[in-house]
Protein backbone atom coordinates (compact mmCIF):
# COMPACT_ATOMS: atom_id res chain seq x y z
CA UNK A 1 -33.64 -40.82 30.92
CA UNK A 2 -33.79 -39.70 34.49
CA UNK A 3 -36.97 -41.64 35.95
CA UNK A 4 -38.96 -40.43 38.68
CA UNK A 5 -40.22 -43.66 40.16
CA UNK A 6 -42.95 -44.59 42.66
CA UNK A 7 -41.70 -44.82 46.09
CA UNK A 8 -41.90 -48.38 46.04
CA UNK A 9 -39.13 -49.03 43.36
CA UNK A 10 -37.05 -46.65 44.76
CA UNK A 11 -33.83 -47.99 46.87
CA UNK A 12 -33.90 -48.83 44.14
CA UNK A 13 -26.18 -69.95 21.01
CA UNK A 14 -22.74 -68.16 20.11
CA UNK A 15 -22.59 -67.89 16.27
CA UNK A 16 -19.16 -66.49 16.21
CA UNK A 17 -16.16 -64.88 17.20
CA UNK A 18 -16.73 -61.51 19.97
CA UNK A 19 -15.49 -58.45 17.85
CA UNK A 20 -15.32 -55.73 20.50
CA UNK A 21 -12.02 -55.03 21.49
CA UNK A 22 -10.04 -57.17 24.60
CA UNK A 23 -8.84 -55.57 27.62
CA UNK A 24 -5.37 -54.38 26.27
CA UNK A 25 -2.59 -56.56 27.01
CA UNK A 26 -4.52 -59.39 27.27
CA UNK A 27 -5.89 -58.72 31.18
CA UNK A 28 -9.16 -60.89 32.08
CA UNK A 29 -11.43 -60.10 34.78
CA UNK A 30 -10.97 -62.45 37.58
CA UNK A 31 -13.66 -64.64 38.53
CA UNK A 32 -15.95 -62.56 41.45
CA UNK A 33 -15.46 -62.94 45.12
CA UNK A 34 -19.25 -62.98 45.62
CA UNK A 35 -20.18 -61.60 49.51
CA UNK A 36 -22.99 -60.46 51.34
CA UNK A 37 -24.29 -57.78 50.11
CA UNK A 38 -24.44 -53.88 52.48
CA UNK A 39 -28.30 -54.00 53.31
CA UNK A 40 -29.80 -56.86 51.99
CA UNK A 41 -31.85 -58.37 54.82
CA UNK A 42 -30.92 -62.03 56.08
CA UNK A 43 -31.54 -65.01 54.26
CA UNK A 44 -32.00 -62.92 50.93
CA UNK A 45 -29.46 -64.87 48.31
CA UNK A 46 -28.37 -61.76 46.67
CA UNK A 47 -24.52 -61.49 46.58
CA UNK A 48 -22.10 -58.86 45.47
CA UNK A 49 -18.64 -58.21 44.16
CA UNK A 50 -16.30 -56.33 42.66
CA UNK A 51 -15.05 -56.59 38.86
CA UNK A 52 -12.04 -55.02 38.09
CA UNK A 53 -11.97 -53.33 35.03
CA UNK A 54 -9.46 -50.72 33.03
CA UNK A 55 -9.90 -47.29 33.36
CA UNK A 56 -8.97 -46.61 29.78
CA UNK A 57 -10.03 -49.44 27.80
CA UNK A 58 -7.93 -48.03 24.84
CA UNK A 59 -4.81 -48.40 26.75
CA UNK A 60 -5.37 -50.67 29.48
CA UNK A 61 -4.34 -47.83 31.78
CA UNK A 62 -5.57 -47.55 35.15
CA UNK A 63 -8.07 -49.46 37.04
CA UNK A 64 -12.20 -49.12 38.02
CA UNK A 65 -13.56 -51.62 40.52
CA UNK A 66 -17.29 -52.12 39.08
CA UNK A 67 -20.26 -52.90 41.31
CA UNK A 68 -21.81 -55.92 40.75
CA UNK A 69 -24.72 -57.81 42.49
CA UNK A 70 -26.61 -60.96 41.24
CA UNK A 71 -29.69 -62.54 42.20
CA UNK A 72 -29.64 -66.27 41.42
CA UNK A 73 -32.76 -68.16 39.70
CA UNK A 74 -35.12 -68.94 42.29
CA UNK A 75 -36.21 -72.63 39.96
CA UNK A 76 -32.58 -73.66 38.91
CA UNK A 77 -34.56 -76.39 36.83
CA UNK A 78 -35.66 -73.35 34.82
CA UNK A 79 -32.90 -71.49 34.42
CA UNK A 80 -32.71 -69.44 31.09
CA UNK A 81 -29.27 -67.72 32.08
CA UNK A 82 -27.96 -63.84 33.02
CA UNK A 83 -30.09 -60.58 32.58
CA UNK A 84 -28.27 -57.50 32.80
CA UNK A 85 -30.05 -54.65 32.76
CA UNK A 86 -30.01 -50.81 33.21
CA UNK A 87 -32.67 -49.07 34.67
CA UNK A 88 -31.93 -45.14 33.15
CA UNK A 89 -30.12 -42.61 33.94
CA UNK A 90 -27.72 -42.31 33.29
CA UNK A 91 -25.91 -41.75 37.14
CA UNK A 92 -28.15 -44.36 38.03
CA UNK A 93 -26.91 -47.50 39.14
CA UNK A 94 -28.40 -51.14 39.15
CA UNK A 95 -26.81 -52.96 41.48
CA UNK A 96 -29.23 -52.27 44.69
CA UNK A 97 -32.38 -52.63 43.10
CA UNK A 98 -31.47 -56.61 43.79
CA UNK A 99 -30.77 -56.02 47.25
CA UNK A 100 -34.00 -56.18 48.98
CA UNK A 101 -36.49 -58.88 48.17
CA UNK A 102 -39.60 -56.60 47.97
CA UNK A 103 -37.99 -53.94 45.09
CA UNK A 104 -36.59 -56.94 43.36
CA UNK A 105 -39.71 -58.80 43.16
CA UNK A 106 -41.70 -55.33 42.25
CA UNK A 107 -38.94 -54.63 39.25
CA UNK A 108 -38.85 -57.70 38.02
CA UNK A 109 -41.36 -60.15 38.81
CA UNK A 110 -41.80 -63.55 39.87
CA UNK A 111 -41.13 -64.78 36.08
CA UNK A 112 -38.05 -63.10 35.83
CA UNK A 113 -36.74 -63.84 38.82
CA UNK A 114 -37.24 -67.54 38.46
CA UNK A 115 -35.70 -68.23 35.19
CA UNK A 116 -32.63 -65.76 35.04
CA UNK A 117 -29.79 -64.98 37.05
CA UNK A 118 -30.45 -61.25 37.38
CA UNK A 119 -27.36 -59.07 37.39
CA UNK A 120 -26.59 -55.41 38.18
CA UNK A 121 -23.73 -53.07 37.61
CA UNK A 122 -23.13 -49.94 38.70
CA UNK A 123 -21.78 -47.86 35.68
CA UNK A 124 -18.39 -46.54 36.47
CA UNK A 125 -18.89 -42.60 37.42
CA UNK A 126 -21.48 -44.04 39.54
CA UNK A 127 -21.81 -44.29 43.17
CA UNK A 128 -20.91 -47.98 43.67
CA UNK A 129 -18.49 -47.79 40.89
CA UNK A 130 -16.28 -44.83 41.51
CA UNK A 131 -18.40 -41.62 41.54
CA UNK A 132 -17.93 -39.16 39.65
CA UNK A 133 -16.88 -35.78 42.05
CA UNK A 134 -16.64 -32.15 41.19
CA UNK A 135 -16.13 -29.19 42.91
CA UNK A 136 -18.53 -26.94 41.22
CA UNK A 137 -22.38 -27.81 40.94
CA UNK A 138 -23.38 -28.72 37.77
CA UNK A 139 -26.25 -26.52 38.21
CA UNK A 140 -26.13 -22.70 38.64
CA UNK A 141 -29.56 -20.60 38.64
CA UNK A 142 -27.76 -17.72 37.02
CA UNK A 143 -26.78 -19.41 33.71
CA UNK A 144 -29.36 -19.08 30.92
CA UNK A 145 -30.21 -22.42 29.68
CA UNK A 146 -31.65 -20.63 26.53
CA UNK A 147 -29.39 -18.24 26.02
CA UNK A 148 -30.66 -14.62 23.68
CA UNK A 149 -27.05 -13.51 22.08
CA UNK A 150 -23.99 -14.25 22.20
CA UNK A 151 -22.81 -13.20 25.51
CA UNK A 152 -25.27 -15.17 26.90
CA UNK A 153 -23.74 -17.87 25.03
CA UNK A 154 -20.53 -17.26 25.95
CA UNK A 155 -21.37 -17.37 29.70
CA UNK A 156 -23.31 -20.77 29.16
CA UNK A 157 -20.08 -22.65 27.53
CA UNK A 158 -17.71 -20.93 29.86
CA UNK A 159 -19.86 -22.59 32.81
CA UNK A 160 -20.34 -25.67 31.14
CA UNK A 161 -16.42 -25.90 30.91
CA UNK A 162 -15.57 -24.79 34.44
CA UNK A 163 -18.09 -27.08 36.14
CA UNK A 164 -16.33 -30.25 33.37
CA UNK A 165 -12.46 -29.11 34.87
CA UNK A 166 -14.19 -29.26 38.43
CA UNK A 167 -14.85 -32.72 37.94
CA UNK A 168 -11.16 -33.13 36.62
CA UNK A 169 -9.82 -31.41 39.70
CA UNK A 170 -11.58 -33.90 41.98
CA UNK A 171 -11.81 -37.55 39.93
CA UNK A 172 -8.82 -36.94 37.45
CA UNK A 173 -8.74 -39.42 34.36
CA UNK A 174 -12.01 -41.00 35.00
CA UNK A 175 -13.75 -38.52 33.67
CA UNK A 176 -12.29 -38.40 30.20
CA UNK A 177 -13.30 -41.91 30.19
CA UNK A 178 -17.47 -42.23 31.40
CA UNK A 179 -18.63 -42.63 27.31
CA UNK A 180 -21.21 -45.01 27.26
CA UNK A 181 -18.71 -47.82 24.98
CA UNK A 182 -16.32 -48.24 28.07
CA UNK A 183 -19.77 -48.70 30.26
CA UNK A 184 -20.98 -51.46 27.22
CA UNK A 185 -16.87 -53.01 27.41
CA UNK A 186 -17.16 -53.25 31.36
CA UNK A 187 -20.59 -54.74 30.99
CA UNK A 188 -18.81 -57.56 28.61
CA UNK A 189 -15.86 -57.58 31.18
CA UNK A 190 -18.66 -58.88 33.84
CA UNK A 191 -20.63 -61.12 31.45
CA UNK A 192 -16.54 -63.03 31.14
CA UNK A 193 -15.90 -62.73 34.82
CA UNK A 194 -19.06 -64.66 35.19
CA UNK A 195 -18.41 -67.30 32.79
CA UNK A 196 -21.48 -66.92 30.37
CA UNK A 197 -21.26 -66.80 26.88
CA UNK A 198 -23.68 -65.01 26.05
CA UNK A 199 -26.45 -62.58 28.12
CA UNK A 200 -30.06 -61.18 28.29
CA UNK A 201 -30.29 -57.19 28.37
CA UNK A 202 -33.05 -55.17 29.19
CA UNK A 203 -32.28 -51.54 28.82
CA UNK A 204 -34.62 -48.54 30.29
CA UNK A 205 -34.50 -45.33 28.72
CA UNK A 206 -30.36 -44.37 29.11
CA UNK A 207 -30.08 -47.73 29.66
CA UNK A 208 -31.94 -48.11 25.60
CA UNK A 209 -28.15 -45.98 24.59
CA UNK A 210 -25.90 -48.63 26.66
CA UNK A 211 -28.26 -51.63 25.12
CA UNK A 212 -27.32 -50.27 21.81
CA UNK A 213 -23.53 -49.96 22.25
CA UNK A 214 -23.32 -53.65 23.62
CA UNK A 215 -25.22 -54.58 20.77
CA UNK A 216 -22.80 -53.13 18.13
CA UNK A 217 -20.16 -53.83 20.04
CA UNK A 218 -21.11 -57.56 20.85
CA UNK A 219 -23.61 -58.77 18.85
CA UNK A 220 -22.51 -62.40 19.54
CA UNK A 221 -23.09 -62.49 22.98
CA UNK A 222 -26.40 -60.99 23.08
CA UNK A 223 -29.30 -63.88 23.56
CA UNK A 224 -31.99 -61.09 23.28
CA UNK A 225 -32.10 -57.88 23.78
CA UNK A 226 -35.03 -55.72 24.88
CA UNK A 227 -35.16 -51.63 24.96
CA UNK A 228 -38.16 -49.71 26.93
CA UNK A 229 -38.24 -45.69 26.20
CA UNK A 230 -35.90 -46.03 23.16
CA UNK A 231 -33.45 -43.01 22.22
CA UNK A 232 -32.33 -43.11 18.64
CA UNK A 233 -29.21 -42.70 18.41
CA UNK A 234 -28.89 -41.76 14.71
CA UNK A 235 -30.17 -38.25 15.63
CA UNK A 236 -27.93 -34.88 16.47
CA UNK A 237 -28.00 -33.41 19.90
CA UNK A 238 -30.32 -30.21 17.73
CA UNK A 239 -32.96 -32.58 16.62
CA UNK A 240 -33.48 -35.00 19.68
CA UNK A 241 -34.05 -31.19 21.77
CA UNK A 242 -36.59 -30.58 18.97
CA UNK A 243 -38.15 -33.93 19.40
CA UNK A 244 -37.99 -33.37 23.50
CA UNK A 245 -39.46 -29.96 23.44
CA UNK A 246 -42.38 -31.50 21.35
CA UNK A 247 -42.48 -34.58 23.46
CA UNK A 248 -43.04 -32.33 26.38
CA UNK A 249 -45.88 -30.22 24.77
CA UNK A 250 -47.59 -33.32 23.80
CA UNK A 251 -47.51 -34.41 27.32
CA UNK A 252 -48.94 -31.07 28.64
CA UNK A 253 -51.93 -31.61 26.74
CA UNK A 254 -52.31 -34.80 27.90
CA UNK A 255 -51.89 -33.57 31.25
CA UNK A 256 -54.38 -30.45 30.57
CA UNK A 257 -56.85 -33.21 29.18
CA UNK A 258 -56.71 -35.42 32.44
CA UNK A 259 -57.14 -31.95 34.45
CA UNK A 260 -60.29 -30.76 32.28
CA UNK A 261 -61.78 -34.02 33.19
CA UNK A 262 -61.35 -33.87 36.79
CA UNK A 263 -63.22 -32.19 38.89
CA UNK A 264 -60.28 -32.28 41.84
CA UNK A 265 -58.09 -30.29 39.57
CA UNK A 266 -60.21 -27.44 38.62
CA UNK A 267 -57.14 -25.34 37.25
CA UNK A 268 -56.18 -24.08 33.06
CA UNK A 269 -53.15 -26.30 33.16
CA UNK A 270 -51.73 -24.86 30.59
CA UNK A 271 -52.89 -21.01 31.90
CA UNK A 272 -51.22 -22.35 35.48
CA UNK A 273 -47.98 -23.81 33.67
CA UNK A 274 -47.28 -20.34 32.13
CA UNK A 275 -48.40 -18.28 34.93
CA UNK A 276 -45.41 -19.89 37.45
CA UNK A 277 -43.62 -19.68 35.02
CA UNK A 278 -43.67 -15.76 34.56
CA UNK A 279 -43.92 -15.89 38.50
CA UNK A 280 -40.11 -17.16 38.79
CA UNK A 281 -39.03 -15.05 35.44
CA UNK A 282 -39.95 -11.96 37.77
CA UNK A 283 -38.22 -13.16 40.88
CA UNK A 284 -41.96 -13.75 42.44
CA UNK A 285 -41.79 -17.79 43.12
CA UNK A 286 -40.04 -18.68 46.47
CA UNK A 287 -39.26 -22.02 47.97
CA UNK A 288 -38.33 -21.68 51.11
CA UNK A 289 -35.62 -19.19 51.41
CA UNK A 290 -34.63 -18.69 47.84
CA UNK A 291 -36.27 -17.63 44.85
CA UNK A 292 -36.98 -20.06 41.73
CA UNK A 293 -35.62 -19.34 38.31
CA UNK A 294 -37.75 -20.27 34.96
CA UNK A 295 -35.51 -22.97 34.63
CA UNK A 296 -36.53 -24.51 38.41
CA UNK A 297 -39.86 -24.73 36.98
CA UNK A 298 -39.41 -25.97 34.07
CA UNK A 299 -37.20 -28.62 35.20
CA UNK A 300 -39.98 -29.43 37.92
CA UNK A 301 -42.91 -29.72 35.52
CA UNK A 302 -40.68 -31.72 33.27
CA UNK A 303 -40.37 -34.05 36.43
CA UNK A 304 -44.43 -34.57 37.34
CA UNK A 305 -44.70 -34.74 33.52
CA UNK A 306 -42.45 -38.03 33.82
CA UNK A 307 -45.56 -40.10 35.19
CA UNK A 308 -49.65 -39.65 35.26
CA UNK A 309 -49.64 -41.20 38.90
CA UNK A 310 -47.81 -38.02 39.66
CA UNK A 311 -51.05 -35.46 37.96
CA UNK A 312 -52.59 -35.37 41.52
CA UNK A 313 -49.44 -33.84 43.53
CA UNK A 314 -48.61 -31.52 40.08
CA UNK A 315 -52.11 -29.91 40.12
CA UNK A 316 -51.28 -29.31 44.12
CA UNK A 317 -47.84 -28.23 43.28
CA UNK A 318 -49.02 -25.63 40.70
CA UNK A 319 -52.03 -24.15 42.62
CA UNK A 320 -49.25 -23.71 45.49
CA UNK A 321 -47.03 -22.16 43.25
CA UNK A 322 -49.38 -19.81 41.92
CA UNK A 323 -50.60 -18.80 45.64
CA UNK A 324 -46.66 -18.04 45.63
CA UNK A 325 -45.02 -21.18 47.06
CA UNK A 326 -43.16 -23.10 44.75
CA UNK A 327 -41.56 -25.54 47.17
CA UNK A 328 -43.22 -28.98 45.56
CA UNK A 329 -42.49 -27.68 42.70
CA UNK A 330 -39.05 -27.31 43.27
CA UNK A 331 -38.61 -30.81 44.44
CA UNK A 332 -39.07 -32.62 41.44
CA UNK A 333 -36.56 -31.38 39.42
CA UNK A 334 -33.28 -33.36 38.49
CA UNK A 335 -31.09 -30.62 39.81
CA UNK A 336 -32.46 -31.85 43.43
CA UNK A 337 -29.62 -34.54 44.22
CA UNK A 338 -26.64 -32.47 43.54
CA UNK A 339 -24.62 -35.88 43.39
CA UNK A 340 -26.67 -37.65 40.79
CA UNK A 341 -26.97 -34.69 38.89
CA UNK A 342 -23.14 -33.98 38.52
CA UNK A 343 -22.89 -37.96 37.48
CA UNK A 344 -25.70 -37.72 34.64
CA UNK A 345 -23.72 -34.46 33.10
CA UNK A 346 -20.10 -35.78 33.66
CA UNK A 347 -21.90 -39.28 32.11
CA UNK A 348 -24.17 -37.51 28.94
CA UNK A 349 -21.77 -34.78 27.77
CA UNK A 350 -19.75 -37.66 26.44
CA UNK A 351 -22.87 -39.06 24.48
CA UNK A 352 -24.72 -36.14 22.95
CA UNK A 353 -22.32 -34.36 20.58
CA UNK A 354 -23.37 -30.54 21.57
CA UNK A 355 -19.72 -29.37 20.19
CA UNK A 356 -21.31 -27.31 17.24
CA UNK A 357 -24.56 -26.31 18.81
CA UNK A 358 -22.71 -22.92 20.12
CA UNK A 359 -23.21 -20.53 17.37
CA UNK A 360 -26.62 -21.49 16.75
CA UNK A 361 -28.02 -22.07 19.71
CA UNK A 362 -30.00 -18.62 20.48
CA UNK A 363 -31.74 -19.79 17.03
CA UNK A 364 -32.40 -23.66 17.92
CA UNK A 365 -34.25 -22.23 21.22
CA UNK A 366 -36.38 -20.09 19.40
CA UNK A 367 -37.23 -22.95 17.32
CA UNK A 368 -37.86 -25.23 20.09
CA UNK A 369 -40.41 -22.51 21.80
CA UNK A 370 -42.53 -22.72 18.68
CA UNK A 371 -42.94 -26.81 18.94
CA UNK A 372 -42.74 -26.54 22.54
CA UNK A 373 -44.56 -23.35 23.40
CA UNK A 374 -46.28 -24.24 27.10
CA UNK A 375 -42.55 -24.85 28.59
CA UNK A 376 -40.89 -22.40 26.30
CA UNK A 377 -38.93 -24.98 24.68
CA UNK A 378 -37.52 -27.14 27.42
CA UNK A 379 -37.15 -30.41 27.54
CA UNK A 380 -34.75 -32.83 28.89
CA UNK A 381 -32.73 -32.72 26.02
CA UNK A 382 -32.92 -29.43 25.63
CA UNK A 383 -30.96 -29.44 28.98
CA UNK A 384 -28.49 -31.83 27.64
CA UNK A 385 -27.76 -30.05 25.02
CA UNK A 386 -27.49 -26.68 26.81
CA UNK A 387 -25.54 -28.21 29.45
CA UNK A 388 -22.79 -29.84 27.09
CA UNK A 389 -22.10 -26.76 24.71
CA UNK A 390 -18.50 -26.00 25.89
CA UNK A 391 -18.10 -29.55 27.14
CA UNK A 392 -13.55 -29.76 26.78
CA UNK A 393 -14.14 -33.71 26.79
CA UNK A 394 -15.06 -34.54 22.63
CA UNK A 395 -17.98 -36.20 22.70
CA UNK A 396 -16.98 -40.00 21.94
CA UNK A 397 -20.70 -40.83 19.95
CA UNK A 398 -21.13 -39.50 15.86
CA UNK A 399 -25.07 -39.51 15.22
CA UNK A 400 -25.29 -42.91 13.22
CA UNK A 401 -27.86 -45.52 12.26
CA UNK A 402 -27.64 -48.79 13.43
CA UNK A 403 -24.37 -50.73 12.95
CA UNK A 404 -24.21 -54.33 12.46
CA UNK A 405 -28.15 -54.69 13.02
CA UNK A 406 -28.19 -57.72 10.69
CA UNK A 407 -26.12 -59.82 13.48
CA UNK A 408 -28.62 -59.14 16.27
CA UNK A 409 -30.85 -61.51 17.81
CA UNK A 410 -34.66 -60.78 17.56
CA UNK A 411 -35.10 -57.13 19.40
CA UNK A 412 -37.87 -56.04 21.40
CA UNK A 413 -39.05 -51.88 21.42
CA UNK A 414 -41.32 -50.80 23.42
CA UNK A 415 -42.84 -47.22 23.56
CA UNK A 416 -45.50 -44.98 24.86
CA UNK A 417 -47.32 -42.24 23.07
CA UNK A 418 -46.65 -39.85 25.51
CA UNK A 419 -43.28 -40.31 27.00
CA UNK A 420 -42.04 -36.92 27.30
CA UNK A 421 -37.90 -37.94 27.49
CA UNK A 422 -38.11 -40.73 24.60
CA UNK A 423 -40.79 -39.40 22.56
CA UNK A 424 -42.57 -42.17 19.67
CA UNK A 425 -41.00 -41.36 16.61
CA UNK A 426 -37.80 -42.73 18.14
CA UNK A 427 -38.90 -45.91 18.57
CA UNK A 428 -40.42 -46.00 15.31
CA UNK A 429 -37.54 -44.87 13.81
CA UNK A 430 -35.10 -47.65 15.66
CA UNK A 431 -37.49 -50.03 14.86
CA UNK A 432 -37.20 -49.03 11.05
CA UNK A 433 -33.58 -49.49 11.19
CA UNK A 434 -33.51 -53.05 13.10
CA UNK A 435 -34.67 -55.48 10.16
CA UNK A 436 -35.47 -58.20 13.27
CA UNK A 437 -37.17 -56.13 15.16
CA UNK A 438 -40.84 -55.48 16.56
CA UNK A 439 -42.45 -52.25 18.17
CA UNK A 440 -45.00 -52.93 21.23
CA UNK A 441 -46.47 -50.12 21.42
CA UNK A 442 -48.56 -48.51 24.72
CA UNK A 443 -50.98 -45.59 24.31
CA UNK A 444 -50.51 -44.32 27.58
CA UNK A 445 -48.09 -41.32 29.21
CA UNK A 446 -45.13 -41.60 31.60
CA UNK A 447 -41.64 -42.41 30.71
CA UNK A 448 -41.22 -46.14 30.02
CA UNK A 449 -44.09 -49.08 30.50
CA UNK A 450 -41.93 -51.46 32.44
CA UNK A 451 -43.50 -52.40 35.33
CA UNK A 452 -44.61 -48.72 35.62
CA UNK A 453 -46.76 -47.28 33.50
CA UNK A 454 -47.98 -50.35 31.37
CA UNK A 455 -48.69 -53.67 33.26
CA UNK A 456 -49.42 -54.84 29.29
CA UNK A 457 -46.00 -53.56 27.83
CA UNK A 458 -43.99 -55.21 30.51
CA UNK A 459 -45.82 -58.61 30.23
CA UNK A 460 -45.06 -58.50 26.04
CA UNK A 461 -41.39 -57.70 27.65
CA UNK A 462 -41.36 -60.58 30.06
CA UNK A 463 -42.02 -63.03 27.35
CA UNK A 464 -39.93 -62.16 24.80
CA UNK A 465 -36.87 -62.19 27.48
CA UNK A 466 -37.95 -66.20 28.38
CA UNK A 467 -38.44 -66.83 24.62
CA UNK A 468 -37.21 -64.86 22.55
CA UNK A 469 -40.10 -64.84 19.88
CA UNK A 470 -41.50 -61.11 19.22
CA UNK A 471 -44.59 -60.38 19.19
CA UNK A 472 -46.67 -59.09 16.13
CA UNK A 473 -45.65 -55.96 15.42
CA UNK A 474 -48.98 -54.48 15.10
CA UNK A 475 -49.02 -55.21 19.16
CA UNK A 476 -51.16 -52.53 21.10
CA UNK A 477 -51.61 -51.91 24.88
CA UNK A 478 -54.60 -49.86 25.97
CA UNK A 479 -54.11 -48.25 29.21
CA UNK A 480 -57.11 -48.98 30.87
């Protein structure tokens, strides 16, 4: 989902008829009025535009102008056609990571960039593409992610619903309209203002939910399609925050095992974890001037969790915090950007059904604190979930398998054993569904391999987008 990145990557044959539904009354996306894009250094051939596309893609009502840069193929003589891609999120857009030549090349590579046209959107809800604004945070230290009874409960959903009519208040319509199937139909809107029938799509994490809607959506015009840190879709909103808060627990011990065999840590990570913990519980953990919640923590260790380059500054972080300063700590959580964050819940509460979670949810946390005991349960979906119950927008998405997987091209998974936002068995479990599909899998931990955490991974990926042919499906990368 959310990916912490390294500070370099951050900016930044048609066999039928298309089945998805046309803009209504018949309105095509003009052709782009490409321009320089804001930032890109001169003489880099990256251009932008803007796509027009409707609000309500029901009704035809209304209008969002989507983001869109491209990068051309460097060897035209090679020239495969368009990748679209999404790099997670979601409230993440794509289309800078094209704009300067050093994070393209870094993203992508050299391969990539010579044999596709590489194209980014910024979702709508995203800044770029109309951003989502609200005039409440969508995070509040006083609200009790896990709540005990149901007062607690109450409080939670009547936040959650306040903070959603904030966001109504200041963007209006758009916000009943973020689900990730109008993000798939604008992403088909820009594949037809381009002129291509048919595109590449390489979906990170979120981006694994959007690759999944084109796909059912648009089978057709799908050349190959390619899906890093997979979420399985088929699941409800209770058992994907069982399968985070287990994902997370799993990457604590890997974590506690990197620690216990390294001298420069010389800390019980797990010990630590639950110490700071307790520290912010009592109103004993400051950052600066204010005191962190349990939840601050949590949502910070879930952050250095999110890559093992990051195990050096989280041992710092939690020997600080325990000498009572919890500042780095602090930092890493999502809630940071206030901006982003709002976008990712306005964007996720329309994906994750949470609308019967309610009743039950003092009982699914206690449940998720035995598989998840080091955090007490939390995970990233955990805070999804949480953070939708009360949600007035229905959630568009039903918990399904697959549709239409027999009209896909060949699909390419990829998964790590320790991711600790798209844990294994989802992977495994999409790949089960796919019946032209194959797994690569990577035996490290961090979210997602691509061109992160699994130079092997990402090189499988590379040449299954130029040639479509999968790999074995018994394919392993050792992290080395």
């Amino acid at each position: 989902m959310l990916r912490k990145r390294a500070a370099a990557l951050v900016v930044l044959v048609v066999a039928g008829l298309i089945t998805g539904a046309a803009p209504a009354g018949g309105n095509q996306p003009a052709e782009p009025e490409w321009r320089a894009c804001p930032g890109a250094p001169e003489g880099h051939p990256v251009q932008c535009a803007t796509v027009d596309v409707p609000r309500n893609w029901e009704t035809g009502e209304g209008k969002v102008g989507l983001q869109v840069s491209r990068l051309s193929a460097a060897d035209p003589d090679k020239r495969i056609g368009v990748l679209m891609f999404n790099p997670g999120g979601p409230g993440t857009g794509a289309a800078g990571y094209l704009a300067s030549p050093q994070i393209a090349e870094q993203y992508f590579g050299q391969e990539i960039l010579e044999r596709f046209d590489v194209v980014g959107v910024d979702p709508r809800g995203v800044a770029g593409s109309e951003a989502i604004d609200c005039a409440k945070p969508a995070y509040d230290p006083a609200i009790n992610r896990f709540p005990a009874d149901a007062a607690e409960v109450t409080a939670l959903t009547e936040a959650n619903a306040e903070f959603a009519e904030s966001c109504v208040e200041r963007s209006g319509e758009l916000v009943a309209n973020l689900d990730t199937e109008s993000v798939a139909r604008d992403l088909d809107a820009v594949r037809e203002a381009l002129g291509e029938q048919q595109i590449s799509f390489l979906g990170i994490s979120y981006g694994s939910m959007l690759g999944r809607s084109y796909a059912e959506l648009f089978p057709y015009r799908l050349r190959a399609l390619a899906l890093d840190a997979v979420v399985d879709r088929a699941l409800p909103a209770s058992q994907l925050a069982l399968d985070g808060a287990r994902a997370v627990q799993d990457g604590i011990e890997h974590f506690a095992r990197w620690c216990a065999d390294n001298d420069s840590c010389e800390l019980d990570a797990r010990a630590s974890i639950d110490e700071v913990q307790t520290l912010a519980e009592r109103g004993e953990l400051p950052a600066g001037d204010r005191k962190l919640t349990i939840r601050d923590v949590q949502l910070g260790v879930n952050g250095f969790l999110q890559s093992p380059t990051a195990y050096p500054d989280f041992t710092k972080a939690l020997k600080a915090a325990r000498d009572g300063d919890g500042t780095a700590l602090s930092e890493m959580g999502m809630h940071t950007d206030p901006a982003a964050y709002r976008m990712y819940r306005s964007i996720i509460c329309q994906d994750v059904n949470a609308s019967n979670l309610a009743g039950g949810l003092p009982a699914l946390g206690h449940a998720a604190q035995r598989v998840g005991p080091t955090l007490r349960g939390f995970s990233e979906f955990w805070d999804i979930a949480s953070g939708c119950v009360g949600w007035p927008q229905e959630a568009s998405w039903q918990p399904t398998p697959w549709q239409r997987a027999g009209e896909l091209p060949p699909t390419l998974l990829v998964s790590g054993a320790h991711d600790v936002a798209t844990p294994r068995s989802w992977a495994e479990q999409v790949d089960r569904q796919l019946p032209n599909s194959a797994l690569v899998r990577w035996d490290g931990a961090g979210h997602a391999g691509w061109q992160l955490h699994s130079e092997c991974a990402t090189e499988a990926t590379v040449d299954y987008l130029i040639t479509r042919e999968l790999p074995d499906e018994e394919t392993t990368c050792t992290t080395v």
